[in-house]
Each structure stands twice: as C-alpha cells, then as structure tokens.
Protein backbone atom coordinates (compact mmCIF):
# COMPACT_ATOMS: atom_id res chain seq x y z
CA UNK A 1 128.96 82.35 -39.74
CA UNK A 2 125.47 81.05 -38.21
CA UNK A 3 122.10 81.95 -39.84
CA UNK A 4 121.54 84.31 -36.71
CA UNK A 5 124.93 85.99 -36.97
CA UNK A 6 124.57 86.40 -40.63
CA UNK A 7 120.98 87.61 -40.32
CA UNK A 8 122.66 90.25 -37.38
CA UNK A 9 125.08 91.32 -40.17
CA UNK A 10 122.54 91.71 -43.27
CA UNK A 11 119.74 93.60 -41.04
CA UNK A 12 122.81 95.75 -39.56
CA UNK A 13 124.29 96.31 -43.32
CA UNK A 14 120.67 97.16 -44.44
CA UNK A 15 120.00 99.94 -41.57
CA UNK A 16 123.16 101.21 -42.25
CA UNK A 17 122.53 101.60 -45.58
CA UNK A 18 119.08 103.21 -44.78
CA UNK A 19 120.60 105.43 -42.49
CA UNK A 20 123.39 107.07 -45.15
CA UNK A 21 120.93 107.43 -47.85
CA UNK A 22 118.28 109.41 -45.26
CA UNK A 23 121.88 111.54 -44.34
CA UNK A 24 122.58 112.55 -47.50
CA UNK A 25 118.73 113.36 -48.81
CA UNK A 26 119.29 116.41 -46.99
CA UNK A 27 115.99 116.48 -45.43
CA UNK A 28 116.92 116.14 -41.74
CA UNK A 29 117.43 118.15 -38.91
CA UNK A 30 120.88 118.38 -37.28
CA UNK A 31 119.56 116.26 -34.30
CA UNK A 32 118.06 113.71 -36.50
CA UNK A 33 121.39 113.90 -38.48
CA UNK A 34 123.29 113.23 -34.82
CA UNK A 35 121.48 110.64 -34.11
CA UNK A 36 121.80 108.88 -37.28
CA UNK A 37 125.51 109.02 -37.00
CA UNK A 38 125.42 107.91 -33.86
CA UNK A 39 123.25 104.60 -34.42
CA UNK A 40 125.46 104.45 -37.84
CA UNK A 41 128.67 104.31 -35.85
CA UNK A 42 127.27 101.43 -33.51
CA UNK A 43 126.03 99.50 -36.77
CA UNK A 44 129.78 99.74 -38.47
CA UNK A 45 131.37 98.59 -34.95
CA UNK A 46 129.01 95.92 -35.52
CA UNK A 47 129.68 94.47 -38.79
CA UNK A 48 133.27 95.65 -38.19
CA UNK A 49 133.60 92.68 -36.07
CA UNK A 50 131.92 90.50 -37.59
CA UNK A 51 133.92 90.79 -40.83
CA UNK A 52 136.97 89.97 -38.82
CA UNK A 53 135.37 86.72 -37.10
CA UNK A 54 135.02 85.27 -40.43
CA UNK A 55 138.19 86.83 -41.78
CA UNK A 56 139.84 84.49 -38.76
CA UNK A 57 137.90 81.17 -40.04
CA UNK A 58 138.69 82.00 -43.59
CA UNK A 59 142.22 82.20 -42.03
CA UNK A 60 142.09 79.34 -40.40
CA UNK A 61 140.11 76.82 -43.21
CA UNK A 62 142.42 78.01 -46.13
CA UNK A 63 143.80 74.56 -48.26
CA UNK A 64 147.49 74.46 -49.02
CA UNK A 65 149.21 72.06 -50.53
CA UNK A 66 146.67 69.48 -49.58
CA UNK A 67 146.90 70.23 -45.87
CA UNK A 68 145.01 73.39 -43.80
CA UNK A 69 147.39 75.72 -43.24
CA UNK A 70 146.85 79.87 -41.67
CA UNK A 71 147.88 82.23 -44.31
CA UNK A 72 146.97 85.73 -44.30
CA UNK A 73 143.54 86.82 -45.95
CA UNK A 74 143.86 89.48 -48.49
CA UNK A 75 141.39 91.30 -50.47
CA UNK A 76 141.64 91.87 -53.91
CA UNK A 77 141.16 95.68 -55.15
C-alpha cells in the first residue's frame, strides 16, 4: 500500500471511529444520527476495499517452498 493510500485508510478508520463513538454518546439528533450513518457507510465501503487490495498482494507475495506462490489469505480468530 502507498503512503497516500495508507494515509486514505488511517484518516478513513479514524473518522469512522469518531463517528460510532459520537452515535452511541446518545447526544444527537436523529438527522445528525442519519447522517452519520450515512458518511459511516461510505467510510466502511472505503476501507472495505482497501483491505481487499492488499489482501490480493499479500496473496500474491506469499513464499512457499522457496518460490512465490498464490495461496489463500486467512485470518486468524
């Protein structure tokens, strides 16, 4: 990921975590709760697919056996 795109995805990450702890203070209208969800949805699209972009190089850079091969990413729970 490039220092822009992983600045886009840390300033994204932060707003959306802004955003949820303004939602649950309790202290907002409905409208200003609507339009927090909305903006929140846009931000998780966002880092959504950026996730998956470096879920594909991770996919793509992975060392078997001495040689690059594509093997599936998994994430430990």
């Amino acid at each position: 990921m490039t220092e822009k795109k992983s600045a886009d995805f840390e300033q994204s990450l932060e707003r959306l975590e802004e955003l949820v702890e303004q939602m649950e203070s309790g202290e907002l209208s409905l409208e200003e709760m609507i339009r927090h969800f909305e903006e929140g949805s846009k931000l998780v699209e966002v880092c959504s697919r950026k996730l998956n972009e470096v879920e594909q190089k991770i996919e793509k850079l992975v060392k078997k056996d001495g040689e690059l091969k594509q093997v599936p990413f998994e994430v430990e729970e």
